[in-house]
N, C-alpha and C. Protein backbone atom coordinates (compact mmCIF):
# COMPACT_ATOMS: atom_id res chain seq x y z
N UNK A 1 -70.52 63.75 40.89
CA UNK A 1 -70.76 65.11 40.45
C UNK A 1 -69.44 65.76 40.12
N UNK A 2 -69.31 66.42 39.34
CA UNK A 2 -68.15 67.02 38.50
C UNK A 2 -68.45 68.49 38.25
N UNK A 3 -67.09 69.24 38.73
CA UNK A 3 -67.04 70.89 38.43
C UNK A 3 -66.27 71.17 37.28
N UNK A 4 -66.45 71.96 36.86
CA UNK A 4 -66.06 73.13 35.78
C UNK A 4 -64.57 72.05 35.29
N UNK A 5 -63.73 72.26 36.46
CA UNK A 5 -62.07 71.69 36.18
C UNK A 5 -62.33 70.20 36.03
N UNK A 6 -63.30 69.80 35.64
CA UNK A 6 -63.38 67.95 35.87
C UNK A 6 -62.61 67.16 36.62
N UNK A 7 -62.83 68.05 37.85
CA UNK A 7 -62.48 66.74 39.12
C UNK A 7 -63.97 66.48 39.91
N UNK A 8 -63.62 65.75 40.63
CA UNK A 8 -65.12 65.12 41.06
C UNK A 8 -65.13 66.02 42.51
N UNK A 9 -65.72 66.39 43.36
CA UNK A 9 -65.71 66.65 44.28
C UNK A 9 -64.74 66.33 45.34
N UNK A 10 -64.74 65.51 45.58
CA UNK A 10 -63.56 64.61 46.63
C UNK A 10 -62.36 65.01 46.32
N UNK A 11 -62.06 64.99 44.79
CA UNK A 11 -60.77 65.11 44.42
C UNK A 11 -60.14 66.52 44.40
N UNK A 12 -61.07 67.43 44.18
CA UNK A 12 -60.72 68.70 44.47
C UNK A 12 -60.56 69.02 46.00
N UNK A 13 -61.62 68.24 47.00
CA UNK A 13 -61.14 68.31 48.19
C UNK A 13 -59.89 67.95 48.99
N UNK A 14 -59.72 66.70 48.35
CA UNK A 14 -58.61 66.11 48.68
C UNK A 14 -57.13 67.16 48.21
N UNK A 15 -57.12 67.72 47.16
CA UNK A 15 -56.06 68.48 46.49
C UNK A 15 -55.63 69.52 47.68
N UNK A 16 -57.20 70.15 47.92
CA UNK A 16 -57.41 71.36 49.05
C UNK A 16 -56.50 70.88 50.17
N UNK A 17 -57.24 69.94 50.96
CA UNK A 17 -56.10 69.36 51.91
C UNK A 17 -55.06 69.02 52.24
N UNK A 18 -54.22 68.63 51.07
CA UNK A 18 -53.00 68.40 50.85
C UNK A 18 -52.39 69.53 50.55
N UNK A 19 -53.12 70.63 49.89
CA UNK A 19 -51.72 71.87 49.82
C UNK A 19 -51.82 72.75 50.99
N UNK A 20 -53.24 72.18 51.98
CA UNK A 20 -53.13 73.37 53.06
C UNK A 20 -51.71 72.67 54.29
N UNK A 21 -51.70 71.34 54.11
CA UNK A 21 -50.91 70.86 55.02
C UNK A 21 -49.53 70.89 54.59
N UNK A 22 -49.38 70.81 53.34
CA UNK A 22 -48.23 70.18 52.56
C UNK A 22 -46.98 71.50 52.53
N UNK A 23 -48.12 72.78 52.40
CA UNK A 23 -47.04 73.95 51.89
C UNK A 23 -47.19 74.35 50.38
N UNK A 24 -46.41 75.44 50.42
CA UNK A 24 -46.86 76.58 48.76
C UNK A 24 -46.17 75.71 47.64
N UNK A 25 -44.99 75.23 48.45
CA UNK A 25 -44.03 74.10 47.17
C UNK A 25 -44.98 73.31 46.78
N UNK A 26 -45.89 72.56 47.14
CA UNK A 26 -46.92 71.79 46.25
C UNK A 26 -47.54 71.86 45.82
N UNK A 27 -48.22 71.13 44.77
CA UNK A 27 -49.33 71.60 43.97
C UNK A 27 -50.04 70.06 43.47
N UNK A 28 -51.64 70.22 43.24
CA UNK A 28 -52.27 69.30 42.78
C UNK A 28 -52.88 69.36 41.58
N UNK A 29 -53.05 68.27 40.92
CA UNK A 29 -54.04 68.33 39.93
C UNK A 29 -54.67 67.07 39.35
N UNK A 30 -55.58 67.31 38.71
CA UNK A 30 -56.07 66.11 38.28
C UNK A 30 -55.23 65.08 37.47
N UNK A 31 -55.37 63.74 37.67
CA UNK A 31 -54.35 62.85 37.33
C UNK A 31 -54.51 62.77 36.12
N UNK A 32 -53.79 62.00 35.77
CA UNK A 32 -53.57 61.38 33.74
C UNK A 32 -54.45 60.35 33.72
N UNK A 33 -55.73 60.25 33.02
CA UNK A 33 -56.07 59.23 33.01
C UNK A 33 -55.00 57.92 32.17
N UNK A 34 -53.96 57.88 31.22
CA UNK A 34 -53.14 56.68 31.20
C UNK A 34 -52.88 55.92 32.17
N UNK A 35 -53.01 56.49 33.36
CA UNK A 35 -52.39 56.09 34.27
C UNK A 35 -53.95 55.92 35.35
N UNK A 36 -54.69 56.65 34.78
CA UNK A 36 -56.02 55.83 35.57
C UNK A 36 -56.13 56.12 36.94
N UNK A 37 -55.09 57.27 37.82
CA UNK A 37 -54.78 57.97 38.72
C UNK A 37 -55.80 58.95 39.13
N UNK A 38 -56.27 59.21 39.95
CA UNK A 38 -57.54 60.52 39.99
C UNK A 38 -56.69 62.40 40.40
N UNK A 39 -55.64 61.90 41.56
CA UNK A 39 -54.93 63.13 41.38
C UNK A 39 -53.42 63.33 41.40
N UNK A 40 -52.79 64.10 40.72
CA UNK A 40 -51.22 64.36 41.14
C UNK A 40 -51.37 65.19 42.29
N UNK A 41 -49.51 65.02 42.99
CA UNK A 41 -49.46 65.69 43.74
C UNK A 41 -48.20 65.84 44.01
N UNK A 42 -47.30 67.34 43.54
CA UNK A 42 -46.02 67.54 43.46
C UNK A 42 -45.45 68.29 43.63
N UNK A 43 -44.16 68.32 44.30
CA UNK A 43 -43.25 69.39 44.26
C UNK A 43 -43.09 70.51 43.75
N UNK A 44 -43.11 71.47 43.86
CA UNK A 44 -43.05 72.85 42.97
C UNK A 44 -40.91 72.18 41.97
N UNK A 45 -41.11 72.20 40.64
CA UNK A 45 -39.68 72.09 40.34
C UNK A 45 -39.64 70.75 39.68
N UNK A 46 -40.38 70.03 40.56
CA UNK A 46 -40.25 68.73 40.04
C UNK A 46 -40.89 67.73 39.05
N UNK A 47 -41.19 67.38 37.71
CA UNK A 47 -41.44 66.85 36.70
C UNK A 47 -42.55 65.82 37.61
N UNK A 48 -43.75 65.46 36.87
CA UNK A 48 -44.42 64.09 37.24
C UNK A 48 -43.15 62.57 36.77
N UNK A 49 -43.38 61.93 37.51
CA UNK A 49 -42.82 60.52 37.44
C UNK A 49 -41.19 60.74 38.08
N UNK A 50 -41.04 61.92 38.89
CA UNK A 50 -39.66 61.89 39.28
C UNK A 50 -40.15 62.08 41.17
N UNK A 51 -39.08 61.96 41.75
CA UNK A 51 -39.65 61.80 43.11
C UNK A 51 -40.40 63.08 43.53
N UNK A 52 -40.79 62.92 44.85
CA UNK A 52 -41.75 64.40 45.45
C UNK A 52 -43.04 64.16 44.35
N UNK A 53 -43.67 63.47 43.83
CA UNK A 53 -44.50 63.18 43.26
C UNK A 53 -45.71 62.39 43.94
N UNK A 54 -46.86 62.28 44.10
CA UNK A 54 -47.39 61.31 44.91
C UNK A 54 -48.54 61.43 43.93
N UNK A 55 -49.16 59.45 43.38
CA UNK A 55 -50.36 59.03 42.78
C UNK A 55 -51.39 58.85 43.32
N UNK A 56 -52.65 59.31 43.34
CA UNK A 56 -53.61 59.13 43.95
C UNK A 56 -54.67 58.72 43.55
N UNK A 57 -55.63 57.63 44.76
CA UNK A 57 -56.81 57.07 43.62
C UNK A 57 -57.82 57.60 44.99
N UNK A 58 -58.76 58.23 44.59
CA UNK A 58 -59.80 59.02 45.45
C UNK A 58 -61.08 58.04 45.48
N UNK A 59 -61.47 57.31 46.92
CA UNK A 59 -62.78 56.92 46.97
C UNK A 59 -63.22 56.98 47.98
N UNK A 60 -64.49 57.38 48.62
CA UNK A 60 -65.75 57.17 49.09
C UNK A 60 -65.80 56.34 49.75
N UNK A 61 -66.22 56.27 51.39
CA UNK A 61 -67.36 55.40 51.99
C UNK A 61 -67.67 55.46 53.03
N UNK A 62 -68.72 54.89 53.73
CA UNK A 62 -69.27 55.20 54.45
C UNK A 62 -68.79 54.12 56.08
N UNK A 63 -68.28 52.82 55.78
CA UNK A 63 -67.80 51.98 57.04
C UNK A 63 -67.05 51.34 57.20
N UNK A 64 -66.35 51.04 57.46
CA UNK A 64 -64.62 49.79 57.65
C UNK A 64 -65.15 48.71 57.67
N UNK A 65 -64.61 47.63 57.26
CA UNK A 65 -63.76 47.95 56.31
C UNK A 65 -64.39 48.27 54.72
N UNK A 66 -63.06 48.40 53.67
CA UNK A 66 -63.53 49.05 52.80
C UNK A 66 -63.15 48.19 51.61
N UNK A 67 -64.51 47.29 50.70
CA UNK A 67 -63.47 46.16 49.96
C UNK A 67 -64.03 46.56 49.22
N UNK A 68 -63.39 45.91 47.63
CA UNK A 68 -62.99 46.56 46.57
C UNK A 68 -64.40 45.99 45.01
N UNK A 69 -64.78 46.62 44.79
CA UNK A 69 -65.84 46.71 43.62
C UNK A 69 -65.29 45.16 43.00
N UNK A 70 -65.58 44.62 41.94
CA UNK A 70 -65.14 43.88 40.58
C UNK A 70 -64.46 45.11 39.69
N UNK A 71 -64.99 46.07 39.96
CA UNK A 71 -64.41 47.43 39.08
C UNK A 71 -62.94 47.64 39.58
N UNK A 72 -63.31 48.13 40.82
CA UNK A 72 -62.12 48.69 41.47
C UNK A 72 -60.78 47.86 41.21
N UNK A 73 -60.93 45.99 41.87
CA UNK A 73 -60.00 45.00 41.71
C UNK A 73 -59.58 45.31 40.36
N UNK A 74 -60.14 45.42 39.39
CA UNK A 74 -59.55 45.57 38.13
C UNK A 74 -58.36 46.49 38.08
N UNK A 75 -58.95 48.12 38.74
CA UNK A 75 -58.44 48.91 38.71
C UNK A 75 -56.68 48.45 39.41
N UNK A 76 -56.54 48.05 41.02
CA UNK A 76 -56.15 47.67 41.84
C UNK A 76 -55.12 46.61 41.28
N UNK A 77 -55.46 45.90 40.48
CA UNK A 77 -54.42 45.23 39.29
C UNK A 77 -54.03 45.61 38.55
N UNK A 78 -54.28 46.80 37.89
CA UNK A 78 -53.36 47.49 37.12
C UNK A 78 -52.57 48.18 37.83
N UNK A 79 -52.77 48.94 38.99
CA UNK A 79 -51.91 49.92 40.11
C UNK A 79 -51.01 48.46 40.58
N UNK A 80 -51.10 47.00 40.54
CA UNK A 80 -50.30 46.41 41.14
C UNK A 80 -49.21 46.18 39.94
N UNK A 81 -49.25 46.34 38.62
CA UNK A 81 -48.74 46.28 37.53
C UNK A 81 -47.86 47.22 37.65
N UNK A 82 -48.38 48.20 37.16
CA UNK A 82 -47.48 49.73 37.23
C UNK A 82 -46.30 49.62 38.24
N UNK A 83 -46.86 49.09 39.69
CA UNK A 83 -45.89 48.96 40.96
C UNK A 83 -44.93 48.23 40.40
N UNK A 84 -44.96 46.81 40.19
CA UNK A 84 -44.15 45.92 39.68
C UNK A 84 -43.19 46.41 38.73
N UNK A 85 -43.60 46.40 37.39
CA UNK A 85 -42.55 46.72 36.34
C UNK A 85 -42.06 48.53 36.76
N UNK A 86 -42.72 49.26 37.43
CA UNK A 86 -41.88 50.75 37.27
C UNK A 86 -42.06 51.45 38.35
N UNK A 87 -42.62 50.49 39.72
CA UNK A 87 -41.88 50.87 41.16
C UNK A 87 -42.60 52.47 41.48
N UNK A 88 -43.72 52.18 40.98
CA UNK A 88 -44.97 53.63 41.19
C UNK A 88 -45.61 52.99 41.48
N UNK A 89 -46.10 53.64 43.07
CA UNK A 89 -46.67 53.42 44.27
C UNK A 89 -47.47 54.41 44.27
N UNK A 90 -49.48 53.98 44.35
CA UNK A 90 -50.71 54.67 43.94
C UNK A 90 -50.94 54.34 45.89
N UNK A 91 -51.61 56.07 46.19
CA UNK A 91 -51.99 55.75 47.71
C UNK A 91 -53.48 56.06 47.45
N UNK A 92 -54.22 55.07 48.02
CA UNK A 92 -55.11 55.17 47.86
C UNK A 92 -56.09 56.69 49.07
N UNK A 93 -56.78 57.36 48.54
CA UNK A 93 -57.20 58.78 49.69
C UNK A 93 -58.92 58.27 49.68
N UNK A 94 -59.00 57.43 51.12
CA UNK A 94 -60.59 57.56 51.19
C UNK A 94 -61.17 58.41 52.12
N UNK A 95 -62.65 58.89 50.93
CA UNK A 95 -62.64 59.93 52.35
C UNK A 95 -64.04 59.40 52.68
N UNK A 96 -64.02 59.29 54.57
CA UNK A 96 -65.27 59.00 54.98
C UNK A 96 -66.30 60.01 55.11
N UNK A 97 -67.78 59.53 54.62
CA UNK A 97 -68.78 60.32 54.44
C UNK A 97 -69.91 60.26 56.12
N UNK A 98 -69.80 61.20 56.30
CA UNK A 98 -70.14 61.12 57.38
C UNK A 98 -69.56 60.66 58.94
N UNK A 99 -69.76 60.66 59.60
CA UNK A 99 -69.77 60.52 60.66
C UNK A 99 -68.71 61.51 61.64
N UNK A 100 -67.67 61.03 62.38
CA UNK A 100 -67.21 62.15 63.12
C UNK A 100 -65.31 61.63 63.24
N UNK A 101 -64.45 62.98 63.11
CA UNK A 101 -63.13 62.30 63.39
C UNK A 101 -62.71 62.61 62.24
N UNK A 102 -61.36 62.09 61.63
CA UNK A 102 -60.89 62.45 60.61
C UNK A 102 -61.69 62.11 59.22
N UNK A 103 -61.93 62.93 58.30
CA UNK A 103 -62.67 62.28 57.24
C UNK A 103 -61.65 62.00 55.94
N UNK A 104 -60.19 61.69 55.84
CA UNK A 104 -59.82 61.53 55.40
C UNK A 104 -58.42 60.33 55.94
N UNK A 105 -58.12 59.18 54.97
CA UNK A 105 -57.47 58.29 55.49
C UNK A 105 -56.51 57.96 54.16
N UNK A 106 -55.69 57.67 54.08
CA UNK A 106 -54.90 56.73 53.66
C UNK A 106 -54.18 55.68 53.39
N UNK A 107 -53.64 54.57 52.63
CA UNK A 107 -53.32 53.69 51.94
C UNK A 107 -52.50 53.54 51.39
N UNK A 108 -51.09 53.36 51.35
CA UNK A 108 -50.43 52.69 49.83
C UNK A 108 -51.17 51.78 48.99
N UNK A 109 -51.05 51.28 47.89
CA UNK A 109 -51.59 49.86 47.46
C UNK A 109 -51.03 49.09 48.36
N UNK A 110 -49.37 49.03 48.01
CA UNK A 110 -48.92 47.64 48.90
C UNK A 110 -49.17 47.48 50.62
N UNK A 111 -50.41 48.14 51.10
CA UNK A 111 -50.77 48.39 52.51
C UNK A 111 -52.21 47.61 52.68
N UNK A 112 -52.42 47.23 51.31
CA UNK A 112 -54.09 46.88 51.81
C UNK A 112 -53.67 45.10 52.68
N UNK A 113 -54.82 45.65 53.29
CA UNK A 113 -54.90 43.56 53.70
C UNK A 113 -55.66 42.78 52.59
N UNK A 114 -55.74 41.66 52.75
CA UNK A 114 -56.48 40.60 52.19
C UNK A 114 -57.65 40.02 53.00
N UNK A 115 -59.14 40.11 52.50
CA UNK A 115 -59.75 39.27 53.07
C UNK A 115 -59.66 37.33 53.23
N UNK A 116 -60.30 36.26 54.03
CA UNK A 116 -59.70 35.05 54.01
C UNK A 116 -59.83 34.63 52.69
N UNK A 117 -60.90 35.06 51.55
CA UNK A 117 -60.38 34.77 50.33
C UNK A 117 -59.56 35.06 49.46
N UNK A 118 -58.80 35.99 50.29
CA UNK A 118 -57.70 36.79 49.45
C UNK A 118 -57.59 37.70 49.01
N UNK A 119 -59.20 38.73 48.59
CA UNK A 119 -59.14 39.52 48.01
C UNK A 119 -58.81 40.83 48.47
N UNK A 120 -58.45 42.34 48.01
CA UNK A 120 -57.60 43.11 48.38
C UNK A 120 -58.58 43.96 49.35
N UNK A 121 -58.43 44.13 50.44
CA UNK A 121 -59.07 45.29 51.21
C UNK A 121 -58.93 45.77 52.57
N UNK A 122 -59.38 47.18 52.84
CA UNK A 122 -58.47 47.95 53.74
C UNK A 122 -59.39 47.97 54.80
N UNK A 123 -58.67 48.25 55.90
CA UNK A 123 -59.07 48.42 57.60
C UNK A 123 -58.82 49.58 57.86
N UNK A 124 -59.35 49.68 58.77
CA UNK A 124 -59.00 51.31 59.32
C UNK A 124 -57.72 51.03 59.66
N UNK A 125 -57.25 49.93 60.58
CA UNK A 125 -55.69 49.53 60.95
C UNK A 125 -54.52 50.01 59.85
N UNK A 126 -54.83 49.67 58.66
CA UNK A 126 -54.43 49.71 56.97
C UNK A 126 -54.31 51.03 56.72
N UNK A 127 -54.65 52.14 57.76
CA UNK A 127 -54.52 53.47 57.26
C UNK A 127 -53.64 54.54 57.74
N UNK A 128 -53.59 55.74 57.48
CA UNK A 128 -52.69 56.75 57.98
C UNK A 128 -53.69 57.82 57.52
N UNK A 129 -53.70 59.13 58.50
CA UNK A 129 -54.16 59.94 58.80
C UNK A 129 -53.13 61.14 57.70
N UNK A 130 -54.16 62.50 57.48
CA UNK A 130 -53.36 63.27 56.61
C UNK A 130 -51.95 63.93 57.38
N UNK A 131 -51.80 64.23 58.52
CA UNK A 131 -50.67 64.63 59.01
C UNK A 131 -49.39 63.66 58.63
N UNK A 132 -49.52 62.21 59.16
CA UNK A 132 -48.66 61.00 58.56
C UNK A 132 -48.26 61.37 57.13
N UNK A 133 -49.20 61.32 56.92
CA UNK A 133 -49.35 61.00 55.25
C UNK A 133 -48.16 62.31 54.69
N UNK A 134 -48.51 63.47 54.97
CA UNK A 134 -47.65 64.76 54.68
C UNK A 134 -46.61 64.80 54.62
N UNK A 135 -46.00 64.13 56.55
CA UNK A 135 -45.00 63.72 56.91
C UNK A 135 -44.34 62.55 56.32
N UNK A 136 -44.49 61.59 55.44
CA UNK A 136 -43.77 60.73 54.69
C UNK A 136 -43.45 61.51 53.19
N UNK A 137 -44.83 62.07 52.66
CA UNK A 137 -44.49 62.84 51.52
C UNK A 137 -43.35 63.91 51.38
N UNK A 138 -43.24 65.01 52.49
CA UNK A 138 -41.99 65.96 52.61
C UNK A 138 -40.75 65.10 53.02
N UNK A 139 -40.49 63.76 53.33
CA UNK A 139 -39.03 63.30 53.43
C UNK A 139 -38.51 63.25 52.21
């Protein structure tokens, strides 16, 4: 479901959360799709693609662990691309639906585990809470 500003729900939530913790210097917005990102999140001053910047990919769910669509992997290979050649690091923001405790978690890409076939996916272990998360972003 999508509002007025075409972010999806989550993503406007997620924005909410991050500037109530983050401070007035930041600001969010919906990402570039080139970049296939769901939200920015930056420094008051500071240009996208320069530091104090943070990429975000916003998803959904309901139980741990949390593995990745045929869609998503696609996606998840291009965010491993981007990393590689130009050292932009996408954190992934899932937010859990339901139940009780924090409903929001975090991810780098280069944080997910691998299931025994290899493929890319996250644990609750694999995560960081929004306070963490804040606290790495303001260094």
């Amino acid at each position: 479901m999508a509002f007025a500003n075409n972010r999806t729900r989550y993503e406007g939530e997620l924005i909410k959360v991050l500037k109530e913790n983050m401070g007035e210097e930041w600001f969010g917005q919906r990402g570039t799709h080139s970049l296939g990102v769901d939200v920015l999140f930056s420094h008051e001053g500071h240009q996208p693609f320069i530091s104090h910047t943070a990429f975000f990919e916003v998803k959904s769910m309901k139980s741990w662990p949390f593995y990745l669509s045929k869609r998503n992997r696609d996606q998840y290979d291009r965010y491993n691309k981007l990393f590689e050649e130009k050292k932009v690091e996408v954190i992934y923001g899932i937010r859990i639906i339901g139940g009780k405790g924090d409903k929001w978690r975090f991810v780098p890409l280069t944080g997910f585990s691998t299931t025994k076939n290899g493929h890319p996916k996250v644990g609750l272990e694999d995560t960081i809470g929004v306070q963490e998360l804040c606290t790495l972003l303001k260094l």
